[in-house]
C-alpha atoms as a PDB file:
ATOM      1  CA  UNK A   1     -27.382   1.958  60.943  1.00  0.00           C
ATOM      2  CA  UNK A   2     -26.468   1.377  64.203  1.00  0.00           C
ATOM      3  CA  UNK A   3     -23.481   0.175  65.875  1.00  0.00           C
ATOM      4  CA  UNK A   4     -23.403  -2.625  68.318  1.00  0.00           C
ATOM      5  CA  UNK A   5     -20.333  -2.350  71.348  1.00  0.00           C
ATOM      6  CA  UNK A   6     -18.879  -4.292  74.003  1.00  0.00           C
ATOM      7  CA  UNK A   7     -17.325  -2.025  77.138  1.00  0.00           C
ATOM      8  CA  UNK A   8     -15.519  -3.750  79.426  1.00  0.00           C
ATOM      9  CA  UNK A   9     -15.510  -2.321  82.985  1.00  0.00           C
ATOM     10  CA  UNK A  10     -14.713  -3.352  86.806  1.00  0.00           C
ATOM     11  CA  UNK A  11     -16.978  -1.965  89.990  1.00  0.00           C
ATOM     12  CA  UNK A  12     -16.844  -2.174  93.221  1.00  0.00           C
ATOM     13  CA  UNK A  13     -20.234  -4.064  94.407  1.00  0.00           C
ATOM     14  CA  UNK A  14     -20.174  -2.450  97.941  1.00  0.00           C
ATOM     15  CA  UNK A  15     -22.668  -0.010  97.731  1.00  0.00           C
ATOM     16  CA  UNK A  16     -25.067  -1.620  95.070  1.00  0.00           C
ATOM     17  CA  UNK A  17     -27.736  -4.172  95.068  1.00  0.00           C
ATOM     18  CA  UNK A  18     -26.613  -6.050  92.804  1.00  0.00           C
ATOM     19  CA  UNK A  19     -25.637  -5.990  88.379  1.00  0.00           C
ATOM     20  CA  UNK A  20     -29.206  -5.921  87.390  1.00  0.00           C
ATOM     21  CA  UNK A  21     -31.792  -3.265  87.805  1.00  0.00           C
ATOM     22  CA  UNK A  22     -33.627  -3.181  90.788  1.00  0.00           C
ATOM     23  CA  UNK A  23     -37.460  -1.500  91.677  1.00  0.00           C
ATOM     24  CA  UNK A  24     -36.031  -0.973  95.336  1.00  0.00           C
ATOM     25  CA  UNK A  25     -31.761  -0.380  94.972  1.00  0.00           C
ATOM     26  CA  UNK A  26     -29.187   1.133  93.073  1.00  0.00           C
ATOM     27  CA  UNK A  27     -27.618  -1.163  90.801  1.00  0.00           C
ATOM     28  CA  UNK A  28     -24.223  -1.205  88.351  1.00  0.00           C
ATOM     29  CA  UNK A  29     -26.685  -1.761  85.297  1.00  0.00           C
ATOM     30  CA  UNK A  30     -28.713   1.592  85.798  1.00  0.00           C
ATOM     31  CA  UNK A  31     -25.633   3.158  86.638  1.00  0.00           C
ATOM     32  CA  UNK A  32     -23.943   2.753  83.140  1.00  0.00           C
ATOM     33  CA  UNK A  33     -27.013   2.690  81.421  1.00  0.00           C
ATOM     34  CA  UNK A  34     -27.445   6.557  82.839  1.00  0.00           C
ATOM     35  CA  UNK A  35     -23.880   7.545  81.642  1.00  0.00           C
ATOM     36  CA  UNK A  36     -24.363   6.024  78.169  1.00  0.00           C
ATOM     37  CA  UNK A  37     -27.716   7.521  77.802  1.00  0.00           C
ATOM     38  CA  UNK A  38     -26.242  10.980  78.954  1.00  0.00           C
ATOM     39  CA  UNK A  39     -23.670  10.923  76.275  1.00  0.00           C
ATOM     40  CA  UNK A  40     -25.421   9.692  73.614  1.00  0.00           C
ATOM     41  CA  UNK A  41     -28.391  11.971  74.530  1.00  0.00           C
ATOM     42  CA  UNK A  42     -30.659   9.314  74.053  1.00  0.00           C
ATOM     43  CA  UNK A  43     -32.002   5.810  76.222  1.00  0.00           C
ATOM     44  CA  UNK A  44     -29.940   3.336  75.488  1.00  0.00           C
ATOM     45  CA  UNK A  45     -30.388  -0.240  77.096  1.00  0.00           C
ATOM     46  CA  UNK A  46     -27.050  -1.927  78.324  1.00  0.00           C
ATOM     47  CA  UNK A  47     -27.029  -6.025  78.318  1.00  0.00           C
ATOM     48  CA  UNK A  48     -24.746  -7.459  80.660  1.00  0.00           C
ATOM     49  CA  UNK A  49     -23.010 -10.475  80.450  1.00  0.00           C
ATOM     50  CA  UNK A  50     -24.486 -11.703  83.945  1.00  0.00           C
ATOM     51  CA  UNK A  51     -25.749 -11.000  87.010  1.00  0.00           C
ATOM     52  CA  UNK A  52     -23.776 -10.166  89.728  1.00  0.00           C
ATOM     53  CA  UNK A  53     -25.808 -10.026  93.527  1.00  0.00           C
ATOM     54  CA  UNK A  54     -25.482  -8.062  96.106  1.00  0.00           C
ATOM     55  CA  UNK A  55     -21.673  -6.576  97.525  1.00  0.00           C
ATOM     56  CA  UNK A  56     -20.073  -9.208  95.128  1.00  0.00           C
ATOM     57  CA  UNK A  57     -17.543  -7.126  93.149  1.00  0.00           C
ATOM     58  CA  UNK A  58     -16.112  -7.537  89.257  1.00  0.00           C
ATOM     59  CA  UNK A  59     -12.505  -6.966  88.528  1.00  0.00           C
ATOM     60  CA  UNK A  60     -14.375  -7.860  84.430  1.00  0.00           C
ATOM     61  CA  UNK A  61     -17.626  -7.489  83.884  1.00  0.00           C
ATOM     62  CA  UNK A  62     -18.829  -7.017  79.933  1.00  0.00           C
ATOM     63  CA  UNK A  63     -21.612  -5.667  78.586  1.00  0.00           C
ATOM     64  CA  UNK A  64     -23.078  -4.358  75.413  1.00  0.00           C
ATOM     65  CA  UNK A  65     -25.226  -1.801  74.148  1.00  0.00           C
ATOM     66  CA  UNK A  66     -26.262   0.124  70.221  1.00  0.00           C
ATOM     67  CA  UNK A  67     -25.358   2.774  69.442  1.00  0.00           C
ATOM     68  CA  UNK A  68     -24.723   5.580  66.311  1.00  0.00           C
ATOM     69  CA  UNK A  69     -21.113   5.276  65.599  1.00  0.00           C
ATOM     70  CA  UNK A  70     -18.809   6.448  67.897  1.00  0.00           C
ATOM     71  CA  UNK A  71     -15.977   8.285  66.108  1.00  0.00           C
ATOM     72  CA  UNK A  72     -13.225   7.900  69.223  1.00  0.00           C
ATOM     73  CA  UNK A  73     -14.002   5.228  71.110  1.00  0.00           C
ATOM     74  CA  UNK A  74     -10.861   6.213  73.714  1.00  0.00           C
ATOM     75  CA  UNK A  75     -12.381   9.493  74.313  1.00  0.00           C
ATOM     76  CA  UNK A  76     -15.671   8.326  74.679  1.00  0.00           C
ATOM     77  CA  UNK A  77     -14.345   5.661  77.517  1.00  0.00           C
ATOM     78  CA  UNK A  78     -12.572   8.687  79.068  1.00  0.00           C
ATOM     79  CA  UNK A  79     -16.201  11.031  79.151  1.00  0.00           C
ATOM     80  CA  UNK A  80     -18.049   8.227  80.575  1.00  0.00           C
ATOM     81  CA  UNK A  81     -15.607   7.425  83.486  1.00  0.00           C
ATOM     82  CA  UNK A  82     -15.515  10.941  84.150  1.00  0.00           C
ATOM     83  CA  UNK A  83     -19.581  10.555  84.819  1.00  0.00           C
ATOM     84  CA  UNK A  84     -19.983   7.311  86.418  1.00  0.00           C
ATOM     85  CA  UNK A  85     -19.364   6.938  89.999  1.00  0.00           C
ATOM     86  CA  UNK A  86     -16.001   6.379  91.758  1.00  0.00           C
ATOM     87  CA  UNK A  87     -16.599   2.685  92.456  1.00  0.00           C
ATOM     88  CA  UNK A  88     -17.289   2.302  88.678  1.00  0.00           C
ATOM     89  CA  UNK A  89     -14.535   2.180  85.965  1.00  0.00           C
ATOM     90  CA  UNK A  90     -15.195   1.495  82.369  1.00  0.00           C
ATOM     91  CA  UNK A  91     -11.769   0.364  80.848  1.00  0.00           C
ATOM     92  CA  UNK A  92     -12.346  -0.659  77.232  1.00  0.00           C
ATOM     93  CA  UNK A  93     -15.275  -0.080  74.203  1.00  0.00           C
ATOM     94  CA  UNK A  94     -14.730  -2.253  71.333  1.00  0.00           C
ATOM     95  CA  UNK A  95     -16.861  -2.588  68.212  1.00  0.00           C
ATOM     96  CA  UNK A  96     -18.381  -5.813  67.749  1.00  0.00           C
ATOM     97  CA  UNK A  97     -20.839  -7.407  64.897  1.00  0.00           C
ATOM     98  CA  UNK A  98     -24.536  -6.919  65.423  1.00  0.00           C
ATOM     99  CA  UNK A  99     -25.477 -10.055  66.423  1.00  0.00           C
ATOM    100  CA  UNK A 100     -22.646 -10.117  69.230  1.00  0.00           C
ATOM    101  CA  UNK A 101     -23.962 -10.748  72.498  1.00  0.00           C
ATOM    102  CA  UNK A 102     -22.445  -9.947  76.201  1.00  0.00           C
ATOM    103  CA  UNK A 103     -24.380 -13.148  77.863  1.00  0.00           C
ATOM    104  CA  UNK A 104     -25.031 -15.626  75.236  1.00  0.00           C
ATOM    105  CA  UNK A 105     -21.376 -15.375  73.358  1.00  0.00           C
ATOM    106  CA  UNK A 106     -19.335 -15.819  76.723  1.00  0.00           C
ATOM    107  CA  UNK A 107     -17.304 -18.697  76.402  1.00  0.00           C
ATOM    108  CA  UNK A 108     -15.953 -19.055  79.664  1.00  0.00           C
ATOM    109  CA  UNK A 109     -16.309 -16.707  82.997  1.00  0.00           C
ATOM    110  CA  UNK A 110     -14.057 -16.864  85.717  1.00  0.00           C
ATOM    111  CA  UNK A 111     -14.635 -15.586  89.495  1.00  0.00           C
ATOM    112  CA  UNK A 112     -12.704 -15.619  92.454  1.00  0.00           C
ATOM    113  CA  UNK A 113     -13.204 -15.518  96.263  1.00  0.00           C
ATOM    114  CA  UNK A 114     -11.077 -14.328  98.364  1.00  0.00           C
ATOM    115  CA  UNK A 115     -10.592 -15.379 102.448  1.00  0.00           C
ATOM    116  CA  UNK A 116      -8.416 -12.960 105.175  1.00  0.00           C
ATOM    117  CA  UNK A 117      -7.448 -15.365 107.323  1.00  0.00           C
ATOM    118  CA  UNK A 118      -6.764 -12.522 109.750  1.00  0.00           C
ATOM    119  CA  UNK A 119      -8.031  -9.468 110.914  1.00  0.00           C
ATOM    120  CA  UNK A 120      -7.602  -6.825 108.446  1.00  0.00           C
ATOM    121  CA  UNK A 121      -9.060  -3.422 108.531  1.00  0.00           C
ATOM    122  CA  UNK A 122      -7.794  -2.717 104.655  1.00  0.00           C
ATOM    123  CA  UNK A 123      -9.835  -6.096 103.665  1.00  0.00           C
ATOM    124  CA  UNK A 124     -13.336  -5.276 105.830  1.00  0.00           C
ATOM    125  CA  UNK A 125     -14.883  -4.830 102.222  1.00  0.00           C
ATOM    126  CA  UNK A 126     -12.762  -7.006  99.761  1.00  0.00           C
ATOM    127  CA  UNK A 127     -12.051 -10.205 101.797  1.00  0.00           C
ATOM    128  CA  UNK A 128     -14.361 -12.697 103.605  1.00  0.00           C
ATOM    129  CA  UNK A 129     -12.676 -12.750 107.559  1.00  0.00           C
ATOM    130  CA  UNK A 130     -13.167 -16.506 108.337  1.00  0.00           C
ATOM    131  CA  UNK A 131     -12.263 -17.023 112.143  1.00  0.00           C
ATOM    132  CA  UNK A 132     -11.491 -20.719 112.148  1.00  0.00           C
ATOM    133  CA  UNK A 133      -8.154 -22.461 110.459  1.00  0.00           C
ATOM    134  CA  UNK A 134      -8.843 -24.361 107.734  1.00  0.00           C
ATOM    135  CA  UNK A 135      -7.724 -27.135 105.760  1.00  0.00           C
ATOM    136  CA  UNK A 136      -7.018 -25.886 102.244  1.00  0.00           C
ATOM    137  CA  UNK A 137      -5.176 -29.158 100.715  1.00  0.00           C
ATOM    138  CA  UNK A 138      -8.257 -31.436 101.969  1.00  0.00           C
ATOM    139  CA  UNK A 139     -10.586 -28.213  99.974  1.00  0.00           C
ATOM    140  CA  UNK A 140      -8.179 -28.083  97.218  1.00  0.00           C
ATOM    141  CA  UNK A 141      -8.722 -32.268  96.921  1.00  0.00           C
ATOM    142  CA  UNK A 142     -12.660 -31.444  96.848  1.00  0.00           C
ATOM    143  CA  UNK A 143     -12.394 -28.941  94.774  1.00  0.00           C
ATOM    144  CA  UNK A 144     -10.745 -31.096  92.204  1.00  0.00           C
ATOM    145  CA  UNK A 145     -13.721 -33.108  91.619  1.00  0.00           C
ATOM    146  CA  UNK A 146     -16.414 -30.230  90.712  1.00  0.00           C
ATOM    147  CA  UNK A 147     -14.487 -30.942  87.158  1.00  0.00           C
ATOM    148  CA  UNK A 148     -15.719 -34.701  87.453  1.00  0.00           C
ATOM    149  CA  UNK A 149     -19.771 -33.522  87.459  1.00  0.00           C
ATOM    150  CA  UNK A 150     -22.126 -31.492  85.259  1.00  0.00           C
ATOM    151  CA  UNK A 151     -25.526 -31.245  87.192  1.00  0.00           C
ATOM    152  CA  UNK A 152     -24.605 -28.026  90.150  1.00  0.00           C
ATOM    153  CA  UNK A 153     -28.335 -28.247  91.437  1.00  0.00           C
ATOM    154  CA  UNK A 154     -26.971 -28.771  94.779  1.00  0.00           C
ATOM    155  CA  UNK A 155     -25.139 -25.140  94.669  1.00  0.00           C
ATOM    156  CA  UNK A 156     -27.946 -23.210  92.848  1.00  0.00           C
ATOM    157  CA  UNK A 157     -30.685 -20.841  94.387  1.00  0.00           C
ATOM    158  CA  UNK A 158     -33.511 -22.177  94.905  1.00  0.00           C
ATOM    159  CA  UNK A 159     -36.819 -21.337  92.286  1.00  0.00           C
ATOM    160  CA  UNK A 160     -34.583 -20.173  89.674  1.00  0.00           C
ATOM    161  CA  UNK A 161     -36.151 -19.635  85.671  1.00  0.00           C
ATOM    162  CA  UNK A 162     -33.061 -21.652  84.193  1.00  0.00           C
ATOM    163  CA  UNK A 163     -33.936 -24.656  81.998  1.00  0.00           C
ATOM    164  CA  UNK A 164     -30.741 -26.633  83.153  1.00  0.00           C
ATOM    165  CA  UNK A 165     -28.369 -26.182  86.044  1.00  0.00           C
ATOM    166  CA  UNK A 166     -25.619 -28.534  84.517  1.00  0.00           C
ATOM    167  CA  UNK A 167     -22.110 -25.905  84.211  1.00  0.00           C
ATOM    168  CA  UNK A 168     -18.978 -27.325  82.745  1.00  0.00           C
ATOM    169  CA  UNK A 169     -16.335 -26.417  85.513  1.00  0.00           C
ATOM    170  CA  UNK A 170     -12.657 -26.605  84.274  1.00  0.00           C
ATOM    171  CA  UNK A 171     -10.580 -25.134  87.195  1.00  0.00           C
ATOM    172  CA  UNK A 172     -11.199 -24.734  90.464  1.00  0.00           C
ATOM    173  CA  UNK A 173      -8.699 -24.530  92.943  1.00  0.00           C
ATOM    174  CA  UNK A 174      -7.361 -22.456  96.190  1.00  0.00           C
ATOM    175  CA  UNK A 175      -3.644 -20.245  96.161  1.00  0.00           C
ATOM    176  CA  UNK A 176      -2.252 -18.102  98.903  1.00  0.00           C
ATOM    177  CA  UNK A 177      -2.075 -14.605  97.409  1.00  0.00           C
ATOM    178  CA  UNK A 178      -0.176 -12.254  99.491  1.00  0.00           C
ATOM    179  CA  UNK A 179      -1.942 -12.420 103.338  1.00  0.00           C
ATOM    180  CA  UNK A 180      -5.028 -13.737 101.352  1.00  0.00           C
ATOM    181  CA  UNK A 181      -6.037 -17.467 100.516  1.00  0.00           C
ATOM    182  CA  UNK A 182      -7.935 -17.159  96.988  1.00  0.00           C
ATOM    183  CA  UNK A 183     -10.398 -19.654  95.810  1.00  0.00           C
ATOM    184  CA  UNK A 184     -10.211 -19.494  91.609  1.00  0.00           C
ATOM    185  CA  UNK A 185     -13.234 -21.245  89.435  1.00  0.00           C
ATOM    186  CA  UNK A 186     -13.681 -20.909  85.858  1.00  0.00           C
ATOM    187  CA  UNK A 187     -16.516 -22.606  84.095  1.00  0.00           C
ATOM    188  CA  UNK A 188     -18.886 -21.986  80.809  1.00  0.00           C
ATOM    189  CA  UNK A 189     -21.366 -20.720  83.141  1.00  0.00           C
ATOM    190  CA  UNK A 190     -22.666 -20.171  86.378  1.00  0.00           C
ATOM    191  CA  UNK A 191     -25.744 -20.571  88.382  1.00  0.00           C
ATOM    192  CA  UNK A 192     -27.087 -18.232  91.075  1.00  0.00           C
ATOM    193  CA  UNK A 193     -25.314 -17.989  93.958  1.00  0.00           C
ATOM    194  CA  UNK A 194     -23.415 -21.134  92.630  1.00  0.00           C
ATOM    195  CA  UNK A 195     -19.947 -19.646  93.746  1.00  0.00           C
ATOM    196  CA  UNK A 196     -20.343 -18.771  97.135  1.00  0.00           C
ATOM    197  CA  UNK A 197     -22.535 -22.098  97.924  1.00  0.00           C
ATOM    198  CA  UNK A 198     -19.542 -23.880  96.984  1.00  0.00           C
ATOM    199  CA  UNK A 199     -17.411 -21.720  98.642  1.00  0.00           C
ATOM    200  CA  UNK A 200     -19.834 -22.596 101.816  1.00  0.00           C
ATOM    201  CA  UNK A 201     -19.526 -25.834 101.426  1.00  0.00           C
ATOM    202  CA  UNK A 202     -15.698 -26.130 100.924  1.00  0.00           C
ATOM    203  CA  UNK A 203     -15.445 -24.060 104.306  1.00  0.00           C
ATOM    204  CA  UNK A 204     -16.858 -26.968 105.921  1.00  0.00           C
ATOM    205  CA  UNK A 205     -14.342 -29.407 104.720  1.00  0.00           C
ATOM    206  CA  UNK A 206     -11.632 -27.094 105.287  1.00  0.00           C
ATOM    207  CA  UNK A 207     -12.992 -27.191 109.175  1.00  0.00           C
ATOM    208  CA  UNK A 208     -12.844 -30.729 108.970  1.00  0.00           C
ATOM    209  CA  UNK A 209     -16.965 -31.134 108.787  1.00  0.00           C
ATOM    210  CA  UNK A 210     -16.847 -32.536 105.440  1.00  0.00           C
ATOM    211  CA  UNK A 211     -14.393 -34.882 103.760  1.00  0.00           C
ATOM    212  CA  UNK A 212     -14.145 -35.282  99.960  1.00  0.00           C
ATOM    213  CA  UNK A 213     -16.838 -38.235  99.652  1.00  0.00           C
ATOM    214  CA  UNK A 214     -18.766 -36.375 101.626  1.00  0.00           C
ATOM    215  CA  UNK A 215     -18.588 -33.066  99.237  1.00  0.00           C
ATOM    216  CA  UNK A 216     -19.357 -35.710  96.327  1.00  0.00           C
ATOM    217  CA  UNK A 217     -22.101 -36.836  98.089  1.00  0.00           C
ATOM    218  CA  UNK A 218     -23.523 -33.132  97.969  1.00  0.00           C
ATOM    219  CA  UNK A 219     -23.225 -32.821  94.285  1.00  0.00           C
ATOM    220  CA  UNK A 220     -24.347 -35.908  93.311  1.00  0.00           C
ATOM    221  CA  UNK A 221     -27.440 -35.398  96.046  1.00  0.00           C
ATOM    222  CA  UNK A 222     -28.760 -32.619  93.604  1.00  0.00           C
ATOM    223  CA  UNK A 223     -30.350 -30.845  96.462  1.00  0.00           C
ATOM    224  CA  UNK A 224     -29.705 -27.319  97.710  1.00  0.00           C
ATOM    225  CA  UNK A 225     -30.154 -28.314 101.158  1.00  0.00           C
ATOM    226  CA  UNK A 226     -27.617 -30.543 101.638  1.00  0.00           C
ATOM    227  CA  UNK A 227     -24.885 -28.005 100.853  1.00  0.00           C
ATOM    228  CA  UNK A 228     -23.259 -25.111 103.441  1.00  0.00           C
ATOM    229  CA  UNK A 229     -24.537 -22.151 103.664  1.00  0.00           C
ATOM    230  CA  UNK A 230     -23.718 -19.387 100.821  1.00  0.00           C
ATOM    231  CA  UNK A 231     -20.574 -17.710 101.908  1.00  0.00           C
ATOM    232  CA  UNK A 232     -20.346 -13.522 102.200  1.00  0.00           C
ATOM    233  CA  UNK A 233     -21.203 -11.832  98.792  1.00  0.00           C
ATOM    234  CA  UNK A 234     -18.210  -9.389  99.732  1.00  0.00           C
ATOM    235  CA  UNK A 235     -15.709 -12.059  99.059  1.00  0.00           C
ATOM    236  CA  UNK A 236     -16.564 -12.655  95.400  1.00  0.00           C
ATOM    237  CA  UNK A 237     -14.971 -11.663  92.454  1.00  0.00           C
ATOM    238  CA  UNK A 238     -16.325 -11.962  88.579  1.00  0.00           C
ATOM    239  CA  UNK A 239     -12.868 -11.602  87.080  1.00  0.00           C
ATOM    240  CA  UNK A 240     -12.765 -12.649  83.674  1.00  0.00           C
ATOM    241  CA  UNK A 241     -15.423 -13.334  80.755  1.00  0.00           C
ATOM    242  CA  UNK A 242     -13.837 -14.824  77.547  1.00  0.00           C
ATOM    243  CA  UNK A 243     -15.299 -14.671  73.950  1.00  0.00           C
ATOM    244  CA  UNK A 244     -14.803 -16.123  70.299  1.00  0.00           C
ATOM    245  CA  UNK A 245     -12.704 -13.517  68.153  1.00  0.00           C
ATOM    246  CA  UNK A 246     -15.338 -14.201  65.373  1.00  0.00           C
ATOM    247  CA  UNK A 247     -17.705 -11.820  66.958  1.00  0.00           C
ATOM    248  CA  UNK A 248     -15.824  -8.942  66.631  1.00  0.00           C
ATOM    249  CA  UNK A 249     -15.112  -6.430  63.768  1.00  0.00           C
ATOM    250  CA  UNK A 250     -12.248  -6.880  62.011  1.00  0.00           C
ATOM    251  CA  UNK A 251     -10.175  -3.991  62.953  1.00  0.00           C
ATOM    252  CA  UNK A 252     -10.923  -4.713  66.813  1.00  0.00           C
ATOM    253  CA  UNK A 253      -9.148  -8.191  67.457  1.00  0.00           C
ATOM    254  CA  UNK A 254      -5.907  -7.352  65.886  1.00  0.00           C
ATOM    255  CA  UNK A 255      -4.169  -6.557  69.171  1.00  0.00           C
ATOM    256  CA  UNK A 256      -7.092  -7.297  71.601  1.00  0.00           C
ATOM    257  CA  UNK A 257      -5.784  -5.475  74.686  1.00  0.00           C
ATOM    258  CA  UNK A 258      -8.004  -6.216  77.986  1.00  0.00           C
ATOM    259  CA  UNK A 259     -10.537  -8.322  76.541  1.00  0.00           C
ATOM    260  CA  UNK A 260     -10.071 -12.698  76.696  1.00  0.00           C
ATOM    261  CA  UNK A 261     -10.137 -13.044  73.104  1.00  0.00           C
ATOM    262  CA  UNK A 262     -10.438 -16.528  72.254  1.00  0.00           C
ATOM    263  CA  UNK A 263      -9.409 -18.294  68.272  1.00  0.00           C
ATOM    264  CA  UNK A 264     -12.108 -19.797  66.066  1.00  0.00           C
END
């Protein structure tokens, strides 16, 4: 019988076209799907728990995949980082029930974006360089009301298969980190490129284009066109994914160690 299993890893986007397999680019997806094939000598399909595009980077990404049972599931994490590229790490395999799933179990995901508000050669491929100064308490007040709405069509690509583009958003907010401002949104799910077209958009209120009723205005518009342009993938983040603890075998969510185990 086999065994279904979520791994938990973080990449680098840099150098890939994107999570999902691509006919014309290298992509995280193959790239595990490879490994896990090699060491369990046989094709095995790996579901992730999104899509990540282009350069955007995950800190967490989740993903799951069947399998014959895997006797040492530590070891096995330790063979398959030892296959997969630098810029990939795998950093947890837990056993789950066999109706688990990466993408439709999520509960919550959470990304971040992060702006170098000055030049930085150790941040040319982690951190958006934005030349102007910006606000970030009159974007931290717009951000605050992406909580108030449920309908994002006015931050989703354009001519995507989704049947609704309403996302319930539950923080969203800018810190400064370190030398880094740090834009943090969780919601139950995202729509393409739905981050970084709000990021866009809150760029323009933080250069004073925008105000707050304005950014309203945009959401409640429901059209695409009316928002800011997307901001660099480079500056994205996927950094959390939480799930239910129900979906996972007993013996793996008595100490759950990296994964965002949630209670019933």
């Amino acid at each position: 019988m086999k065994q279904r299993y979520f791994i938990w890893l973080s990449y680098n986007g840099t150098h890939y076209h994107g999570w999902q397999i691509q006919p014309n680019g290298i992509s995280v997806q193959e790239q595990l799907q490879k490994a896990i094939s090699l060491l369990l000598r046989k094709p095995t399909d790996v579901i992730g728990a999104g899509r990540t595009d282009a350069g955007v980077h995950a800190r967490t990404m989740v993903a799951h995949f069947d399998g014959e049972k895997i006797e040492d599931l530590t070891l096995f994490v330790k063979k398959l980082n030892g296959v997969l590229p630098n810029d990939i790490a795998v950093r947890e395999l837990k056993r789950v029930k066999s109706n688990a799933h990466a993408r439709f179990d999520a509960l919550s995901r959470t990304y971040e974006y992060w702006i170098s508000p000055e030049k930085d050669p150790f941040h040319l491929e982690s951190a958006a360089r934005i030349h102007s100064s910006l606000d970030f308490e009159a974007m931290n007040k717009a951000a605050a009301v992406l909580s108030e709405y449920l309908d994002f069509t006015s931050f989703s690509k354009l001519h995507t298969d989704v049947k609704t583009n309403n996302c319930t958003i539950t923080q969203a907010y800018w810190k400064k980190r370190g030398d880094l401002w740090v834009f943090t949104i969780t919601a139950n799910r995202f729509l393409r490129n739905m981050v970084r077209a709000i990021v866009g958009t809150l760029l323009k209120v933080g250069r004073g284009q925008l105000d707050t009723n304005a950014f309203r205005a945009i959401i409640e518009a429901k059209d695409r066109g009316q928002a800011g342009t997307s901001a660099y993938a480079h500056g994205l983040y996927l950094i959390d994914i939480s799930y239910p603890k129900t979906i996972f075998e007993q013996d793996e969510c008595t100490n759950p160690t990296l994964s965002n185990v949630q209670p019933e």
